[in-house]
N, C-alpha and C. Protein backbone atom coordinates (compact mmCIF):
# COMPACT_ATOMS: atom_id res chain seq x y z
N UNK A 1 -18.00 19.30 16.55
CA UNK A 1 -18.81 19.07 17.72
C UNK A 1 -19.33 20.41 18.23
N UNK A 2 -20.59 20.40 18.55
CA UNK A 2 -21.26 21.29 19.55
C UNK A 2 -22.00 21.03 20.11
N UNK A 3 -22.50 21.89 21.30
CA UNK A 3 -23.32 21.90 22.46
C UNK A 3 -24.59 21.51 21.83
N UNK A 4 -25.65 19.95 22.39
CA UNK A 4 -26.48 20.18 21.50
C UNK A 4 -27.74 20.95 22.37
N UNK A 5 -28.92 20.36 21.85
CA UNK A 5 -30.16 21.16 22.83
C UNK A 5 -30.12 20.61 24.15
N UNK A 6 -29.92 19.29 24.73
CA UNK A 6 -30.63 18.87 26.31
C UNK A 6 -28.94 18.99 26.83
N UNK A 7 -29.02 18.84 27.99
CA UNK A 7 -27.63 18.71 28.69
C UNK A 7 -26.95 17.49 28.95
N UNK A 8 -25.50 17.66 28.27
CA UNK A 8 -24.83 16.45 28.29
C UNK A 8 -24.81 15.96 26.90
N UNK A 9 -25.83 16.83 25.95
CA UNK A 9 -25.67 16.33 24.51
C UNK A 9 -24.63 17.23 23.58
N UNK A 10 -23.97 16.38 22.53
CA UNK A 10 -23.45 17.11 21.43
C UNK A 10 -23.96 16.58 20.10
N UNK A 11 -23.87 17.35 19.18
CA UNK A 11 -23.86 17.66 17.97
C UNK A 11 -22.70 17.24 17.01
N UNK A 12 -22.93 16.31 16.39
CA UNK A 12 -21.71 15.93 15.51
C UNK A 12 -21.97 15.74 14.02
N UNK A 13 -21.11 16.92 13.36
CA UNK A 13 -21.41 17.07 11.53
C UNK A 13 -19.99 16.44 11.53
N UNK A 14 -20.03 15.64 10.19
CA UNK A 14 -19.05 15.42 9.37
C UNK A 14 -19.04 16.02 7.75
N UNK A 15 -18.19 16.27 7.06
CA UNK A 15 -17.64 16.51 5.84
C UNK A 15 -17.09 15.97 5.04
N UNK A 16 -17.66 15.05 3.93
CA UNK A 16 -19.48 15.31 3.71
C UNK A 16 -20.14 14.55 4.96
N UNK A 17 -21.24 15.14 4.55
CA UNK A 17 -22.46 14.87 5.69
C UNK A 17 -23.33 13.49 5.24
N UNK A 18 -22.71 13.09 3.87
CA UNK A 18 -23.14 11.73 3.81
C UNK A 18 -22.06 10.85 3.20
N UNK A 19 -21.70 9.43 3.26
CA UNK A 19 -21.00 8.75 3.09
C UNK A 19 -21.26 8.60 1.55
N UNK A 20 -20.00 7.99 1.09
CA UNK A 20 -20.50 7.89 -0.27
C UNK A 20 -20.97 6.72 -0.58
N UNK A 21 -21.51 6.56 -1.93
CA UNK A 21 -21.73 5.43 -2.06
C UNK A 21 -20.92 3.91 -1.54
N UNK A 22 -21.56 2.87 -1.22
CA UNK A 22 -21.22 1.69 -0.79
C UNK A 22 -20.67 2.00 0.29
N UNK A 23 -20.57 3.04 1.04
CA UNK A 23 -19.80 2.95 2.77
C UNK A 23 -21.08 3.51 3.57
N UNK A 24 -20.29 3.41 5.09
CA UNK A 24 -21.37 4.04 5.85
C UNK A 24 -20.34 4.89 6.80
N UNK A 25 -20.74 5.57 7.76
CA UNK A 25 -20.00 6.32 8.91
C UNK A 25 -20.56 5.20 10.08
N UNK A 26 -18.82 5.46 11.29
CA UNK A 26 -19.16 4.88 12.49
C UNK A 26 -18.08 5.81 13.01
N UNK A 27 -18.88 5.48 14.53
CA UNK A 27 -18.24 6.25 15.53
C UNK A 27 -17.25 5.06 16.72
N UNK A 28 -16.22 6.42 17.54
CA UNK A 28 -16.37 5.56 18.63
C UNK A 28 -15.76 6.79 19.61
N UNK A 29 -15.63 6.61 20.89
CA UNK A 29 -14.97 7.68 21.90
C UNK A 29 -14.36 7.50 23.26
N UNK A 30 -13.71 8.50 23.64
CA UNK A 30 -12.51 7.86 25.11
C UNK A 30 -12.19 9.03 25.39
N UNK A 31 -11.45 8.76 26.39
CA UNK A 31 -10.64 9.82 26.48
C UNK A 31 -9.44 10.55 25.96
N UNK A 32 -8.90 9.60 24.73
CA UNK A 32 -8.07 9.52 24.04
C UNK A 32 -8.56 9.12 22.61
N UNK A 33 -8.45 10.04 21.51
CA UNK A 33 -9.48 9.71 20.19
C UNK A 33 -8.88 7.94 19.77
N UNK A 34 -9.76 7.31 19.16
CA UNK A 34 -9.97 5.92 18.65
C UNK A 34 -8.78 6.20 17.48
N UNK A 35 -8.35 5.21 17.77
CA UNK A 35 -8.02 4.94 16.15
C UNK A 35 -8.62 4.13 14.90
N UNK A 36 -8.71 5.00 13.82
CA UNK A 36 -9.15 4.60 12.73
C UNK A 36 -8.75 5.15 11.72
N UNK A 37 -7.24 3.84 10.95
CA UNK A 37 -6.09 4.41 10.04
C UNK A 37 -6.66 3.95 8.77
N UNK A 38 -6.86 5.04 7.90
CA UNK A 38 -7.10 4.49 6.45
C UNK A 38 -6.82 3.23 5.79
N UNK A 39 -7.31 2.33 5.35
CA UNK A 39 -6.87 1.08 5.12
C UNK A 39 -7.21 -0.31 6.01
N UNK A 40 -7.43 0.08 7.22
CA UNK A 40 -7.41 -0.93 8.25
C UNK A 40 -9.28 -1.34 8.18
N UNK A 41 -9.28 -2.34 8.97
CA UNK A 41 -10.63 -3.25 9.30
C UNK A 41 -10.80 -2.37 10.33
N UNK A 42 -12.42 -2.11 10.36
CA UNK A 42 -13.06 -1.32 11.93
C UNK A 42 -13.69 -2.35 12.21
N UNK A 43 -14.05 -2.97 12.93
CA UNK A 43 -15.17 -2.88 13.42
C UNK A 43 -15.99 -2.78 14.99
N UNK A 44 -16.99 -3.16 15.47
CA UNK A 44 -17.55 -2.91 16.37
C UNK A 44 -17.96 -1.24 17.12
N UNK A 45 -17.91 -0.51 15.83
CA UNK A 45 -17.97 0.97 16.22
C UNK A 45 -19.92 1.49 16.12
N UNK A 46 -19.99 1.90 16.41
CA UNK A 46 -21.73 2.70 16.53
C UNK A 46 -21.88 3.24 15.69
N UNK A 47 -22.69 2.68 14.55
CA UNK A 47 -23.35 3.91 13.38
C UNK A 47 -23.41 5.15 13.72
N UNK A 48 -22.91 6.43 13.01
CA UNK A 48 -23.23 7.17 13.01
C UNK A 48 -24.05 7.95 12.02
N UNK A 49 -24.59 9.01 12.29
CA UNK A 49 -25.59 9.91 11.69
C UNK A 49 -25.16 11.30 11.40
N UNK A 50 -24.47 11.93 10.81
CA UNK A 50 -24.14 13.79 10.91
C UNK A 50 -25.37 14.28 11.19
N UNK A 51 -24.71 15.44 12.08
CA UNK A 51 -26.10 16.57 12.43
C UNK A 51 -26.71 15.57 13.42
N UNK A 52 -26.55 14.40 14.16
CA UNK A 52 -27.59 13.65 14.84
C UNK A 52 -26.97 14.48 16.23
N UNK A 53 -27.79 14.19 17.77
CA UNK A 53 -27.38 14.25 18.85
C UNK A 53 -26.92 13.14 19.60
N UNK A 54 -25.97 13.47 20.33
CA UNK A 54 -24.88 12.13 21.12
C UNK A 54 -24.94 12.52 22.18
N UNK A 55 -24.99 11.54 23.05
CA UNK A 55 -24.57 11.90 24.22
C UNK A 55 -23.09 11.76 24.72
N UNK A 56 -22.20 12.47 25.01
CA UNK A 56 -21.04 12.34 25.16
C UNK A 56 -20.65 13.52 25.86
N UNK A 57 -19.70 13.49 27.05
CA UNK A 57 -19.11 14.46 27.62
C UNK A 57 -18.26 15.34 27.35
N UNK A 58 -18.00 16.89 27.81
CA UNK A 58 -17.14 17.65 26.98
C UNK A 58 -15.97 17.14 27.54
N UNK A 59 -15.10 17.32 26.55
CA UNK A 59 -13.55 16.68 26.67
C UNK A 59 -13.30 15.54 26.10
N UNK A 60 -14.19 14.56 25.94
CA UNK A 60 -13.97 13.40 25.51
C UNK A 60 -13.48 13.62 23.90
N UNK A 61 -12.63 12.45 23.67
CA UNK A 61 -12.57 13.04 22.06
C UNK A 61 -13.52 11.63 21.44
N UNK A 62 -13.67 12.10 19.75
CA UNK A 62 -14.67 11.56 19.00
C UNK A 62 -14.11 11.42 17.91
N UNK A 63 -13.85 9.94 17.60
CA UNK A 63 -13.65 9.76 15.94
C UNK A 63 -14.71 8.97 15.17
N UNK A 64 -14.73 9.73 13.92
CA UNK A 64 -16.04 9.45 13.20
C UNK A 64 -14.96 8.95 11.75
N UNK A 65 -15.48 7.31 11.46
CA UNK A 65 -14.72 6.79 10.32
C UNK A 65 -16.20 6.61 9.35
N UNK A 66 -15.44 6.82 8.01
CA UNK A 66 -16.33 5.93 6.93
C UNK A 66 -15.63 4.83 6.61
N UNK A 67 -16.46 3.84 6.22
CA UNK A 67 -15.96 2.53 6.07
C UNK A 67 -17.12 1.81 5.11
N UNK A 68 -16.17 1.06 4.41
CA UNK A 68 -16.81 0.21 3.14
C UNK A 68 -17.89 -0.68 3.84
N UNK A 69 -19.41 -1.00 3.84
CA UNK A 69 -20.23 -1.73 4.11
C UNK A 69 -19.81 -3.26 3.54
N UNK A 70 -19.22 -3.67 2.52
CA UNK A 70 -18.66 -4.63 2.69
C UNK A 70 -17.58 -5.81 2.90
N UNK A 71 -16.34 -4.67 3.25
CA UNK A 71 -14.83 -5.18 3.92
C UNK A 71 -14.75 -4.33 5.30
N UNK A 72 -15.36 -3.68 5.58
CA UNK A 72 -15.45 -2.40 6.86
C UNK A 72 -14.19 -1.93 7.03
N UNK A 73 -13.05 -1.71 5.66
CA UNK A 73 -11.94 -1.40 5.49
C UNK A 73 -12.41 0.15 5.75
N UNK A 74 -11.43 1.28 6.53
CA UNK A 74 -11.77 2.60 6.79
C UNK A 74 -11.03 3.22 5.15
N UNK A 75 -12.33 4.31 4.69
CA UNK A 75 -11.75 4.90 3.57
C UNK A 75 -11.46 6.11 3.91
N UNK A 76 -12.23 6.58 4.91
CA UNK A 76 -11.85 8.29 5.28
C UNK A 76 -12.03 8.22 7.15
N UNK A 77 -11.09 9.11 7.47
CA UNK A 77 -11.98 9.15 9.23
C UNK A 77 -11.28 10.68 9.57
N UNK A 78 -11.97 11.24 10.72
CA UNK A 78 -11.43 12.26 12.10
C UNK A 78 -11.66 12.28 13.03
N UNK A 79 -11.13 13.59 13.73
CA UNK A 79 -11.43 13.60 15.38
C UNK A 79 -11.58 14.68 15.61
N UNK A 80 -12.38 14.76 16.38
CA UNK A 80 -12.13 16.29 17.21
C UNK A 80 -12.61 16.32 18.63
N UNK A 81 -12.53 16.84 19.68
CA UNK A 81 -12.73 17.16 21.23
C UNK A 81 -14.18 17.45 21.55
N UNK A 82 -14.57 16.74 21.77
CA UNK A 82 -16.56 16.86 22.44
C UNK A 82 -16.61 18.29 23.12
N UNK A 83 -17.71 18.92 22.85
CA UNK A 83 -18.53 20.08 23.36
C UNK A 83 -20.02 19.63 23.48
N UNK A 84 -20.27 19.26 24.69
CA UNK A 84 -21.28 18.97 24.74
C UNK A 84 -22.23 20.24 26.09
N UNK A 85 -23.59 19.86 26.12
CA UNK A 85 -24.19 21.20 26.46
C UNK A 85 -23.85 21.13 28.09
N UNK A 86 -23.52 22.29 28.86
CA UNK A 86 -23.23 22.29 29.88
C UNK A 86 -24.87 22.43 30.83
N UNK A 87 -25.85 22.59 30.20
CA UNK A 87 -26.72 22.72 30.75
C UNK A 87 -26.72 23.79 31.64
N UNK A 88 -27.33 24.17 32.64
CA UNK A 88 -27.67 25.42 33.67
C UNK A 88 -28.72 25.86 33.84
């Protein structure tokens, strides 16, 4: 996560920056990171995009899962603590 360009936005890359074949990335966030345990069913989480801008507050945490497009079983996921732009 980083500060992105407008205020109140962040920046979120994942590794890799694209899902692999047959999955996609989703997000979700709190104040306490989401869970998303390898193996398990996600769903109802927000597509995500790497490199896209979010709006999300600093502090909040952010987990970004990949998940199979057709069991939405999670194959990979993380987290890390929002930095988003403080503006000024």
């Amino acid at each position: 996560s980083a500060a992105g360009t407008a205020q109140g936005d962040t920046v979120l890359t994942t590794t890799p920056a694209s899902p692999i074949a047959g999955c996609k990335f989703v997000y979700s966030y709190g104040q306490s990171a989401p869970e998303a345990t390898v193996g398990s069913v996600l769903t109802g989480w927000n597509v995500f995009t790497s490199g896209a801008q979010y709006t999300i507050a600093t502090g909040q945490y952010v987990t970004v899962a990949m998940i199979n497009v057709s069991t939405s079983v999670v194959v990979a996921s993380g987290n890390t603590t929002v930095t988003a732009n403080a503006g000024g």
